[in-house]
PDB file of N, CA and C in Angstrom:
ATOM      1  N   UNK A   1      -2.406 -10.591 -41.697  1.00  0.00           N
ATOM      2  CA  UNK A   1      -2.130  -9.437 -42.526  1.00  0.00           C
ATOM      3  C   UNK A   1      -3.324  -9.080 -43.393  1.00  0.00           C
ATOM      4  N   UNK A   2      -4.169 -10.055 -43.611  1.00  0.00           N
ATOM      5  CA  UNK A   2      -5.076  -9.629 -45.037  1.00  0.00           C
ATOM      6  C   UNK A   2      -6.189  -9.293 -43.775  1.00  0.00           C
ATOM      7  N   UNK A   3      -6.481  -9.228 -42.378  1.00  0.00           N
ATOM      8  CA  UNK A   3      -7.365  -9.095 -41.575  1.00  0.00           C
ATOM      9  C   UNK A   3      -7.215  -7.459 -41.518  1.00  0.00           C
ATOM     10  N   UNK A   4      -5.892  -6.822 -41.573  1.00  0.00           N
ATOM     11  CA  UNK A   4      -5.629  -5.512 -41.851  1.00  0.00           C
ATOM     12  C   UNK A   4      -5.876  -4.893 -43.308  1.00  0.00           C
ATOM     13  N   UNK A   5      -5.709  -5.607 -44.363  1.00  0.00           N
ATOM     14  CA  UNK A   5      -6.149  -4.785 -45.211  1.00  0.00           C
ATOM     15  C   UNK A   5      -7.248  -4.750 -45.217  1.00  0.00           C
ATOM     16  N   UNK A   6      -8.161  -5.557 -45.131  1.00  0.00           N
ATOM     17  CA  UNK A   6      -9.483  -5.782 -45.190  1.00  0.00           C
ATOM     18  C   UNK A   6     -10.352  -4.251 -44.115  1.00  0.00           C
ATOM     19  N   UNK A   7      -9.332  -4.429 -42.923  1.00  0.00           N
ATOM     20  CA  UNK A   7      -9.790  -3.324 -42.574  1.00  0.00           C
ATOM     21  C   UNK A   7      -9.647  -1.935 -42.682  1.00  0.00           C
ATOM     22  N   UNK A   8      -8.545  -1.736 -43.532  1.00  0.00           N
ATOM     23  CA  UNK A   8      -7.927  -0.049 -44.421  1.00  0.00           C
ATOM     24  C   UNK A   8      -8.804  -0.257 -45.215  1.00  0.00           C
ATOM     25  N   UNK A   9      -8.951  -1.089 -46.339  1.00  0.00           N
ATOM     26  CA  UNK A   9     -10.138  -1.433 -47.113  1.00  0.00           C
ATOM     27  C   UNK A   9     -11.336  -0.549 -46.863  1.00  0.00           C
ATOM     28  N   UNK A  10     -12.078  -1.292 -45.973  1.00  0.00           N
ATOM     29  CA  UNK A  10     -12.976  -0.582 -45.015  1.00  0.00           C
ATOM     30  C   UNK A  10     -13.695   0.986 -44.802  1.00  0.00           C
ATOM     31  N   UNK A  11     -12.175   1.244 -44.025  1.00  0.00           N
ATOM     32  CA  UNK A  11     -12.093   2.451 -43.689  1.00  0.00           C
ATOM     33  C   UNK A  11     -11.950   3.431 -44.831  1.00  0.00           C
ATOM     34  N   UNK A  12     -11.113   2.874 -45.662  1.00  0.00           N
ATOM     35  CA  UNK A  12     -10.798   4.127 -47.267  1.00  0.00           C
ATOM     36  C   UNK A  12     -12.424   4.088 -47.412  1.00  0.00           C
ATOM     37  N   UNK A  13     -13.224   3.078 -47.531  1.00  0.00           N
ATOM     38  CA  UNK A  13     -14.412   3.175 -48.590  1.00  0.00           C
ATOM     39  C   UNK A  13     -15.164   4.421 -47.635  1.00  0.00           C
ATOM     40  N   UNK A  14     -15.151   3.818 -46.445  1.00  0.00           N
ATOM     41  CA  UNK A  14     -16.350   5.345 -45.592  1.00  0.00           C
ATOM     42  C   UNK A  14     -15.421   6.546 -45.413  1.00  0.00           C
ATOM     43  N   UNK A  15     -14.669   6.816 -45.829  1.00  0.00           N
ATOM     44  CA  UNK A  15     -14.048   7.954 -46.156  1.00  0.00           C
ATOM     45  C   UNK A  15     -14.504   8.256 -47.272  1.00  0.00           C
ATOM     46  N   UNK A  16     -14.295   7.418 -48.477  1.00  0.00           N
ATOM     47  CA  UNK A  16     -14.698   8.205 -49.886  1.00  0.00           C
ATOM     48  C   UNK A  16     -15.991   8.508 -49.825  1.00  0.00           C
ATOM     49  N   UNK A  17     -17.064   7.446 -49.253  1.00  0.00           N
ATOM     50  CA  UNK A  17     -18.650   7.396 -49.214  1.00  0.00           C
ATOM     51  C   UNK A  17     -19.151   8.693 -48.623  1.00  0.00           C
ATOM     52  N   UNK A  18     -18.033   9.010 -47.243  1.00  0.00           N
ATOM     53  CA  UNK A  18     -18.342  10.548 -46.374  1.00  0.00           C
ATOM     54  C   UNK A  18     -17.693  12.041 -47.290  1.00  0.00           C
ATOM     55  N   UNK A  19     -17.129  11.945 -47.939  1.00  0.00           N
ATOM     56  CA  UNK A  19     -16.138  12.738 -48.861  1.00  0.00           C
ATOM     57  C   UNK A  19     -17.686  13.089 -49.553  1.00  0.00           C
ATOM     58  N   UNK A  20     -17.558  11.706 -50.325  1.00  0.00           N
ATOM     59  CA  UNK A  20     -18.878  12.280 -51.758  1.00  0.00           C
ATOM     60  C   UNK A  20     -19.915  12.976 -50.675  1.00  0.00           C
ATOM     61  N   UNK A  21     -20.442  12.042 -49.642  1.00  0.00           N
ATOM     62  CA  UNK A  21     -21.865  12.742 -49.272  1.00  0.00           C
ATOM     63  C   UNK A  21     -21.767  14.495 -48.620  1.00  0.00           C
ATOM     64  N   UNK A  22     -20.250  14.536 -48.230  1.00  0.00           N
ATOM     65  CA  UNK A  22     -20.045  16.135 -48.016  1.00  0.00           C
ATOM     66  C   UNK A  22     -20.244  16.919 -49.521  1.00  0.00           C
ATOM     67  N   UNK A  23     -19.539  16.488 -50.632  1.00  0.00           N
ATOM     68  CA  UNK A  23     -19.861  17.183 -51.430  1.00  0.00           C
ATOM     69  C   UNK A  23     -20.718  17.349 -51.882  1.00  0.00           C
ATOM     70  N   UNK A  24     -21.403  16.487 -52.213  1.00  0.00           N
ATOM     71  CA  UNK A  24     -23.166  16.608 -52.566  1.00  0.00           C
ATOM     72  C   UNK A  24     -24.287  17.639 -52.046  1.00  0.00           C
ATOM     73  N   UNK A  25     -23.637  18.390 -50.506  1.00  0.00           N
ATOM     74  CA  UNK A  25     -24.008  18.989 -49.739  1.00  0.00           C
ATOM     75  C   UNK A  25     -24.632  20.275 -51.196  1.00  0.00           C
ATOM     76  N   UNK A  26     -25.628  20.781 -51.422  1.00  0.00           N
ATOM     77  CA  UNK A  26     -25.824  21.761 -52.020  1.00  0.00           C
ATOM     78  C   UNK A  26     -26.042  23.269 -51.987  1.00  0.00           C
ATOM     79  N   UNK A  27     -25.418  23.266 -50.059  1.00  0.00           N
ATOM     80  CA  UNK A  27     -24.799  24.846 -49.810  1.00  0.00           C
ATOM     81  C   UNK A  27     -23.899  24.856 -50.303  1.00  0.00           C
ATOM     82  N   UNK A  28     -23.204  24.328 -50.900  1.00  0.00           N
ATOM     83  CA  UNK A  28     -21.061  24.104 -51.657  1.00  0.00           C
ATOM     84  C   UNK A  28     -21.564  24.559 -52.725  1.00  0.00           C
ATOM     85  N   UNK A  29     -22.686  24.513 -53.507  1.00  0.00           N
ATOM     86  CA  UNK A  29     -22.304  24.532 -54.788  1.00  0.00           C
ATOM     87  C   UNK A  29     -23.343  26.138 -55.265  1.00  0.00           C
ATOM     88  N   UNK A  30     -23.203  26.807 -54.095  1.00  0.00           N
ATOM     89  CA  UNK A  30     -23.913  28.097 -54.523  1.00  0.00           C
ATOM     90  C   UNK A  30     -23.182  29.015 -55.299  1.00  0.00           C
ATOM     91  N   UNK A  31     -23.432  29.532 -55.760  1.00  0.00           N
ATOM     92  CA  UNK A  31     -22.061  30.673 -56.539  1.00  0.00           C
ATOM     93  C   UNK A  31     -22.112  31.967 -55.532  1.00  0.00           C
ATOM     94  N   UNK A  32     -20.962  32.753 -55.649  1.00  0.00           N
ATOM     95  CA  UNK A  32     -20.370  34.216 -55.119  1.00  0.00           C
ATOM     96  C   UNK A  32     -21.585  35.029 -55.347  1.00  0.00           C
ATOM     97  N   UNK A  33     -21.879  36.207 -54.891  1.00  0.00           N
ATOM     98  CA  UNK A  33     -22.481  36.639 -54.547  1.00  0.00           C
ATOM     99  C   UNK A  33     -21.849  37.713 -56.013  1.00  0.00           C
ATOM    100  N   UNK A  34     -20.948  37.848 -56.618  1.00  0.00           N
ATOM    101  CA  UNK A  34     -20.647  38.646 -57.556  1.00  0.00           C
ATOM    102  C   UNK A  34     -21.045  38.017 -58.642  1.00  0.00           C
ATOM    103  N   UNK A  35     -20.566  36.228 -58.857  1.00  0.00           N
ATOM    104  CA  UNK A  35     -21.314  35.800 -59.875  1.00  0.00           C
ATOM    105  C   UNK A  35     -22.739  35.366 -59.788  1.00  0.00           C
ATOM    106  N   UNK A  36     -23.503  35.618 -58.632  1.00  0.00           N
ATOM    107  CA  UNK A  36     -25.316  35.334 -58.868  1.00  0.00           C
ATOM    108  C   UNK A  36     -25.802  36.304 -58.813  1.00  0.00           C
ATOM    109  N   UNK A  37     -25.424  37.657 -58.413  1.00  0.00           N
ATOM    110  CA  UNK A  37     -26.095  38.894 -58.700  1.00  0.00           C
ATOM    111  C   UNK A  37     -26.390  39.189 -59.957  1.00  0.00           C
ATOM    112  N   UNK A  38     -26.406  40.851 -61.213  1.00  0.00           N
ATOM    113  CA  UNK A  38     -26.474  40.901 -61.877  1.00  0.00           C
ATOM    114  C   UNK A  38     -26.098  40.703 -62.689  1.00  0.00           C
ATOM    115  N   UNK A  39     -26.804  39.983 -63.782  1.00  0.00           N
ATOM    116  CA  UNK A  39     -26.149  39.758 -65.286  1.00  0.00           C
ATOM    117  C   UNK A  39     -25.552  40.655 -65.980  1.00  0.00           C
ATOM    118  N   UNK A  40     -26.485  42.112 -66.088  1.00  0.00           N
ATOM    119  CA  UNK A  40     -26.182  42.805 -66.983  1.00  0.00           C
ATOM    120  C   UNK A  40     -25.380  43.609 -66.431  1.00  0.00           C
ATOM    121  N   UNK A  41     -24.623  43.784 -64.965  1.00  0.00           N
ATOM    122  CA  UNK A  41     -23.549  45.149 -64.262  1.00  0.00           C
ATOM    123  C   UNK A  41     -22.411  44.839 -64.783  1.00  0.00           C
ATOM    124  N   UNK A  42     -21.470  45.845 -64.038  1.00  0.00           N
ATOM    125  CA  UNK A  42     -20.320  46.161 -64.498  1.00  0.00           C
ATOM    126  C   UNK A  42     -19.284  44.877 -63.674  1.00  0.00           C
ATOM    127  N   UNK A  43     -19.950  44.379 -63.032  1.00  0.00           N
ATOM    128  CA  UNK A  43     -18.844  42.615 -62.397  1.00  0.00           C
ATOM    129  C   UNK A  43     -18.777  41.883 -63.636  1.00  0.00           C
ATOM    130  N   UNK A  44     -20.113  41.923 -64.447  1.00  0.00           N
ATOM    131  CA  UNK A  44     -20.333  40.574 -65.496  1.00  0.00           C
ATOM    132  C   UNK A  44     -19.252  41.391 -66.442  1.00  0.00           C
ATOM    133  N   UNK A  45     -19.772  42.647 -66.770  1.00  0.00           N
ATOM    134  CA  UNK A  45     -19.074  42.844 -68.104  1.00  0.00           C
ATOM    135  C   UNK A  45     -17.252  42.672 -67.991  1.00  0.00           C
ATOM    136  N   UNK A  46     -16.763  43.491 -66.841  1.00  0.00           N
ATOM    137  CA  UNK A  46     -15.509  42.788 -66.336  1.00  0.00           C
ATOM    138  C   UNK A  46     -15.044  41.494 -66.392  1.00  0.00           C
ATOM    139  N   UNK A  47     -15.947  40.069 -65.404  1.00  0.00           N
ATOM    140  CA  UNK A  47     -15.659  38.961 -66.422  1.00  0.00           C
ATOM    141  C   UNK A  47     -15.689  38.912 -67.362  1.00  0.00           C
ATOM    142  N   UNK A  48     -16.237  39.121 -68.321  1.00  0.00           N
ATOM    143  CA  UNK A  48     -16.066  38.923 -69.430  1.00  0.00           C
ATOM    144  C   UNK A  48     -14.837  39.051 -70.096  1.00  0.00           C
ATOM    145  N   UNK A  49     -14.535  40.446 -70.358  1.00  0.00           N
ATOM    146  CA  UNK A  49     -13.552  41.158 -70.731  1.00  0.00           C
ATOM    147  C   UNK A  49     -12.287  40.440 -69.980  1.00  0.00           C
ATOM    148  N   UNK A  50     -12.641  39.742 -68.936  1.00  0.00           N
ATOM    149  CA  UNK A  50     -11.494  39.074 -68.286  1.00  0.00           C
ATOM    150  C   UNK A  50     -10.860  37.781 -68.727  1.00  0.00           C
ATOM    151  N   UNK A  51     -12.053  37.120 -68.985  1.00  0.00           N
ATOM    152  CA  UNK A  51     -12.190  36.041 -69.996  1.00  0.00           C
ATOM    153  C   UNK A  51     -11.772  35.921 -71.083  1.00  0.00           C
ATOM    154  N   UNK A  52     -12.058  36.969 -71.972  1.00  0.00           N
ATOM    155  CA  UNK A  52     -11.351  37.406 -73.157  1.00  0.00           C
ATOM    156  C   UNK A  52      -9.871  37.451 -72.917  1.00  0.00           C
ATOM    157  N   UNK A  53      -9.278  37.948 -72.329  1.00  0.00           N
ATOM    158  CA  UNK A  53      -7.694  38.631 -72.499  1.00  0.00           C
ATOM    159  C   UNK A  53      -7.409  37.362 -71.824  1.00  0.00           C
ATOM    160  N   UNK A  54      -7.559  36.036 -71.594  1.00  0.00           N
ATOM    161  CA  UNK A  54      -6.738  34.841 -70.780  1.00  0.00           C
ATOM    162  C   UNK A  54      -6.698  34.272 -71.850  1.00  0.00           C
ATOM    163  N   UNK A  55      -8.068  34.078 -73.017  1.00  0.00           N
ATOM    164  CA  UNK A  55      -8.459  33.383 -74.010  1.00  0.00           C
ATOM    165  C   UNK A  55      -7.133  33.682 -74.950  1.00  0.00           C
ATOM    166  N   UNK A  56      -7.211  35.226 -75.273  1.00  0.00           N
ATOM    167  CA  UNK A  56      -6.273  35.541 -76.073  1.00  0.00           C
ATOM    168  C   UNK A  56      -4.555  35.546 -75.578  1.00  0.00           C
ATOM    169  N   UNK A  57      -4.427  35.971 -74.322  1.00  0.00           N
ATOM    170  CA  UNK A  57      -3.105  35.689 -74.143  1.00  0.00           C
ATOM    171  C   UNK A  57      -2.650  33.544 -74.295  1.00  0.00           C
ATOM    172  N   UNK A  58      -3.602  33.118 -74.017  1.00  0.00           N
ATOM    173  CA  UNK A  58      -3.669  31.603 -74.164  1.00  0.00           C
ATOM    174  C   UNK A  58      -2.926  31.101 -75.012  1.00  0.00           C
ATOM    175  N   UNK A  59      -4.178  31.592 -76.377  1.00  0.00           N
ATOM    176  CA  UNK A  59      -3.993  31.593 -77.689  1.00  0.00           C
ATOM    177  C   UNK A  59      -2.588  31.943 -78.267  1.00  0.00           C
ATOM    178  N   UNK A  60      -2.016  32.877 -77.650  1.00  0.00           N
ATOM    179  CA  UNK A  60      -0.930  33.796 -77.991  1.00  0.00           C
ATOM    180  C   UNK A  60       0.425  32.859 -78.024  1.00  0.00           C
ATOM    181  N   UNK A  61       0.399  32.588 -76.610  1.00  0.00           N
ATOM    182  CA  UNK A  61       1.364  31.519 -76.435  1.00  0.00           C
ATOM    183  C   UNK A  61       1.280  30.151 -77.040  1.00  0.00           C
ATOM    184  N   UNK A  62       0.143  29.354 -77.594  1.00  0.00           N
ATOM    185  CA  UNK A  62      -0.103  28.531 -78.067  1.00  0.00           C
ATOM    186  C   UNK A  62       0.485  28.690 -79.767  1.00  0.00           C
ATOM    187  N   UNK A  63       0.195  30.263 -79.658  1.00  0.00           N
ATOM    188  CA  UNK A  63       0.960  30.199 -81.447  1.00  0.00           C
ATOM    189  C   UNK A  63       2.336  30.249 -81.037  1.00  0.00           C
ATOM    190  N   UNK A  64       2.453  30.652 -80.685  1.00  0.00           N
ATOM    191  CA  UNK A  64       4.271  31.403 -80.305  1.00  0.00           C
ATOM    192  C   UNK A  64       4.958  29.549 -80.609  1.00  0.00           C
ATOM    193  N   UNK A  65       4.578  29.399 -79.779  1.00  0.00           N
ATOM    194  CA  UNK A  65       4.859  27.143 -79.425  1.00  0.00           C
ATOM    195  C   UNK A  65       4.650  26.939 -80.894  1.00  0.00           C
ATOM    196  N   UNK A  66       3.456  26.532 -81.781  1.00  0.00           N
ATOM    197  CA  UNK A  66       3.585  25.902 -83.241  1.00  0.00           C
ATOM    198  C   UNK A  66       4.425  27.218 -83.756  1.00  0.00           C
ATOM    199  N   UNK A  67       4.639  28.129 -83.920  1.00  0.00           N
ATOM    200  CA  UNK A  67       5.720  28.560 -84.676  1.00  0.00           C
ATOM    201  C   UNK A  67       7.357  28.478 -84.379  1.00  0.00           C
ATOM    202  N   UNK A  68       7.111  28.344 -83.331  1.00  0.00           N
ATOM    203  CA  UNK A  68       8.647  27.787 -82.735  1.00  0.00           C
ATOM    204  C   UNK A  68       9.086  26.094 -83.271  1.00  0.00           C
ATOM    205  N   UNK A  69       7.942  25.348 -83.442  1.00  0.00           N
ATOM    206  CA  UNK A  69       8.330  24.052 -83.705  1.00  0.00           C
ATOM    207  C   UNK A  69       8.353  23.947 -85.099  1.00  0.00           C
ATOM    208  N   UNK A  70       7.816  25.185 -86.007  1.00  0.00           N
ATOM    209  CA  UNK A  70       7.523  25.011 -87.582  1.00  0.00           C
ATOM    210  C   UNK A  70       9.014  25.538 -87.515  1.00  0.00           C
ATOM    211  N   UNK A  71       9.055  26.662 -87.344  1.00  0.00           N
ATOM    212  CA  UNK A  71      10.677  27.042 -87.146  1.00  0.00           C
ATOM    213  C   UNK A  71      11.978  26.006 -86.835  1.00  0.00           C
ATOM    214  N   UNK A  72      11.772  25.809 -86.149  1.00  0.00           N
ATOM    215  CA  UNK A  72      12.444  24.143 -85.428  1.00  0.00           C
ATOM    216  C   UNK A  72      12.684  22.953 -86.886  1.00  0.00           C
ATOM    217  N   UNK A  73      11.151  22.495 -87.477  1.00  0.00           N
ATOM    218  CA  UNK A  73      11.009  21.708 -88.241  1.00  0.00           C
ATOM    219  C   UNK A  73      11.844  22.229 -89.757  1.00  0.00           C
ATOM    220  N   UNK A  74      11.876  23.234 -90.282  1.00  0.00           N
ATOM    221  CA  UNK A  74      12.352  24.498 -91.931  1.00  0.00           C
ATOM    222  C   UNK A  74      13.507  24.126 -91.343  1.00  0.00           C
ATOM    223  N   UNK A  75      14.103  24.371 -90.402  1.00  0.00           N
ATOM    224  CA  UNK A  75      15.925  24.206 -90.116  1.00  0.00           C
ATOM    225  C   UNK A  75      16.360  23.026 -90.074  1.00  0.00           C
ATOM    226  N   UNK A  76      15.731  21.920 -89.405  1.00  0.00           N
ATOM    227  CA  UNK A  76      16.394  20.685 -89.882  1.00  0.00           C
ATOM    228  C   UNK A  76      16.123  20.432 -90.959  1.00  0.00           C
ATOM    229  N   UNK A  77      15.269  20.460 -91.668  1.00  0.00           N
ATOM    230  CA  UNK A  77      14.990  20.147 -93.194  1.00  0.00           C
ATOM    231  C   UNK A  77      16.118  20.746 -93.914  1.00  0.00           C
ATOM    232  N   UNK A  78      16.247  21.985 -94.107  1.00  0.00           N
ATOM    233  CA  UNK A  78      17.726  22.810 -94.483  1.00  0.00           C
ATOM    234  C   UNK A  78      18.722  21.999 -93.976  1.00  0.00           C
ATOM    235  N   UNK A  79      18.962  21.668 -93.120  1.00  0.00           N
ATOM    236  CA  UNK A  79      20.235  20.937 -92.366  1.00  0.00           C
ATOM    237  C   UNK A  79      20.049  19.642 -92.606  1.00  0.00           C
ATOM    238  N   UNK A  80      19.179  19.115 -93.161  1.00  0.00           N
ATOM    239  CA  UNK A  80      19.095  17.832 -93.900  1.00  0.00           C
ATOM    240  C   UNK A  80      19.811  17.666 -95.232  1.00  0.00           C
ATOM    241  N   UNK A  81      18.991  18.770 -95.725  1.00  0.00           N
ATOM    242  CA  UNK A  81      19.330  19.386 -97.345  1.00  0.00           C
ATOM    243  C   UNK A  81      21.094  19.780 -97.619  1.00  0.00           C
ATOM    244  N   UNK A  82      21.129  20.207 -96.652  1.00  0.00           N
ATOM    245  CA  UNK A  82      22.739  20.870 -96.521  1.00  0.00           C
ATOM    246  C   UNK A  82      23.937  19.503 -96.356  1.00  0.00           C
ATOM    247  N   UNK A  83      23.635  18.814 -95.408  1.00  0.00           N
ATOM    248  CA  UNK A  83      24.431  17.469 -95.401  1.00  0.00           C
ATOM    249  C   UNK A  83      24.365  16.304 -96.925  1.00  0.00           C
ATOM    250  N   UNK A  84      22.499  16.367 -96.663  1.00  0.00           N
ATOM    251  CA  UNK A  84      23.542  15.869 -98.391  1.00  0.00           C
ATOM    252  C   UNK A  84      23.822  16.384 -99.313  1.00  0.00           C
ATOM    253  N   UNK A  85      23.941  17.607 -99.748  1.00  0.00           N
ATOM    254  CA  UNK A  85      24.481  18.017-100.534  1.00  0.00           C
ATOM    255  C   UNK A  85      26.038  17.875-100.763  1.00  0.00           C
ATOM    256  N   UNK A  86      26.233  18.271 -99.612  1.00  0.00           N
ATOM    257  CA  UNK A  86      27.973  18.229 -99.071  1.00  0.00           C
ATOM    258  C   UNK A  86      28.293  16.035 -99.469  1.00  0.00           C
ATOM    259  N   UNK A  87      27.560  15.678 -98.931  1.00  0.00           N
ATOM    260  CA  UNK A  87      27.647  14.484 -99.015  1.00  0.00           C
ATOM    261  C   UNK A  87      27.846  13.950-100.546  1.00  0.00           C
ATOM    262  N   UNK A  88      26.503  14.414-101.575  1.00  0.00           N
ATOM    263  CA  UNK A  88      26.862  14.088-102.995  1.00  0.00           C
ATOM    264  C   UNK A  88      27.722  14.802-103.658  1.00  0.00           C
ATOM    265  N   UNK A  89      28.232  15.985-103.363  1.00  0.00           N
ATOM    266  CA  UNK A  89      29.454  16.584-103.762  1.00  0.00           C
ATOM    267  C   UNK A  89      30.702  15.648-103.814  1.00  0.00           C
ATOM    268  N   UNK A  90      30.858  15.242-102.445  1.00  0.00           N
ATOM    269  CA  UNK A  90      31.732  13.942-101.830  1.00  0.00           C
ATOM    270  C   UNK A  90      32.112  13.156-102.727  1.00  0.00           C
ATOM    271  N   UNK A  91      31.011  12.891-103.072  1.00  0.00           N
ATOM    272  CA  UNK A  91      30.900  11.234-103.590  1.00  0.00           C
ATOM    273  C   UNK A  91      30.911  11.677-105.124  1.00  0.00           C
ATOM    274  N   UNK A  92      30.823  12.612-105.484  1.00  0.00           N
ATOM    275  CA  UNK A  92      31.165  13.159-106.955  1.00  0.00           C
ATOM    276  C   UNK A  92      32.483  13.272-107.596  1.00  0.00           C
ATOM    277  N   UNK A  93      33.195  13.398-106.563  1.00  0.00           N
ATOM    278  CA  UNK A  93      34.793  14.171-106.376  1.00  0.00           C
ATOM    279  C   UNK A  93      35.078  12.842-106.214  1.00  0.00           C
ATOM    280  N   UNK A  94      34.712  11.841-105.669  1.00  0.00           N
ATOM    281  CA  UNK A  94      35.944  10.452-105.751  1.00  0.00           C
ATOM    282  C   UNK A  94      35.077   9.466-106.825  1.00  0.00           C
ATOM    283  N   UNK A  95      34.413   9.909-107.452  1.00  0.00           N
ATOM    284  CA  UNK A  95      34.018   9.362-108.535  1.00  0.00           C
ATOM    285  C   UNK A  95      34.853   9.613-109.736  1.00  0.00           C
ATOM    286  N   UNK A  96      35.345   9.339-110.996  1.00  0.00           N
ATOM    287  CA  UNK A  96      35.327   9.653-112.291  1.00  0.00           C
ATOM    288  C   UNK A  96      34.101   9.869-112.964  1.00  0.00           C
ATOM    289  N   UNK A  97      34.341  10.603-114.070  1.00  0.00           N
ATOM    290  CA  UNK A  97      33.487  10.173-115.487  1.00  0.00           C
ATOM    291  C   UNK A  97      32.745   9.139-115.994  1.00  0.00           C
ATOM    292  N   UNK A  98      33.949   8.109-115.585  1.00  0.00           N
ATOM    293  CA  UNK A  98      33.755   6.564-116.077  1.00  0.00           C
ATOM    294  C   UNK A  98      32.853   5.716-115.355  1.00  0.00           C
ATOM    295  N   UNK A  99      32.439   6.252-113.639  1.00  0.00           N
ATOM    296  CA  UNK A  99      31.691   5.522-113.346  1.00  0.00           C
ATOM    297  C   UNK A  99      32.458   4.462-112.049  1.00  0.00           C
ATOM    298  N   UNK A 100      33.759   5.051-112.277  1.00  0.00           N
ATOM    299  CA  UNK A 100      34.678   4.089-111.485  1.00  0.00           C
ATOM    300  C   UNK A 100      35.630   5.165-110.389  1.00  0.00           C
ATOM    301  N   UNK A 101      35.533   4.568-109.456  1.00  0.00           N
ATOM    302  CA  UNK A 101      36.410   5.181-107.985  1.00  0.00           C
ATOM    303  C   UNK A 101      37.595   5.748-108.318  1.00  0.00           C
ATOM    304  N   UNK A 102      37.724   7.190-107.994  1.00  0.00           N
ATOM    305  CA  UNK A 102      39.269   7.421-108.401  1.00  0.00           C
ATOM    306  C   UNK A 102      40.650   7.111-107.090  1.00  0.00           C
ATOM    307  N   UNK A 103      39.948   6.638-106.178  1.00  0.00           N
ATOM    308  CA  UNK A 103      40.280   5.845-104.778  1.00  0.00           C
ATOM    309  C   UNK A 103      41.189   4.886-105.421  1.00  0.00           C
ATOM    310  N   UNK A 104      40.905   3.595-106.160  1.00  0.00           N
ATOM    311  CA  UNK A 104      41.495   2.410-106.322  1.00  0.00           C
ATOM    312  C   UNK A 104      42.762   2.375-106.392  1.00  0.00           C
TER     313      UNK A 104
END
């Protein structure tokens, strides 16, 4: 059995070794012909502007989320606040004056 792993072993490594040396290939890593042309045309300024509105819709939703959880967080606090209140009310009402249970 370990004569088989030894040989998956093997085989995974010249797979990964052939993997990397394909990627390394440095026709892969040319850019589009829209992003190596001009800097200053109307493709770049479009990215850009494209870039922008992902940034900001991003952003957008990222607030939306912390205000939903600050929101989230003010209501249990209230609903914290609210239980004991009700709670020391409670415990006011079967109290006396004196300090002593009106229960007994």
């Amino acid at each position: 059995m370990s004569r088989r792993r030894a040989k998956a072993g093997s085989v995974l490594a010249a797979l990964v070794a052939g993997a990397a040396a394909w990627l390394a290939d440095p026709r892969l890593a040319s850019a589009c012909p829209s992003c190596f042309g001009q800097a200053d045309g109307p493709m770049a300024d479009a990215t850009r502007v494209g870039m922008w509105l992902l940034l900001g819709v991003t952003l957008c939703l990222q607030g939306g989320f912390a205000a939903f959880f600050l929101y989230l967080r003010r209501r249990a606090a209230r609903a914290a606040d609210h239980s004991l209140d009700q709670e020391w009310a409670r415990l006011q009402a079967e109290w006396d004056g004196a300090g002593r249970s009106g229960t007994r």
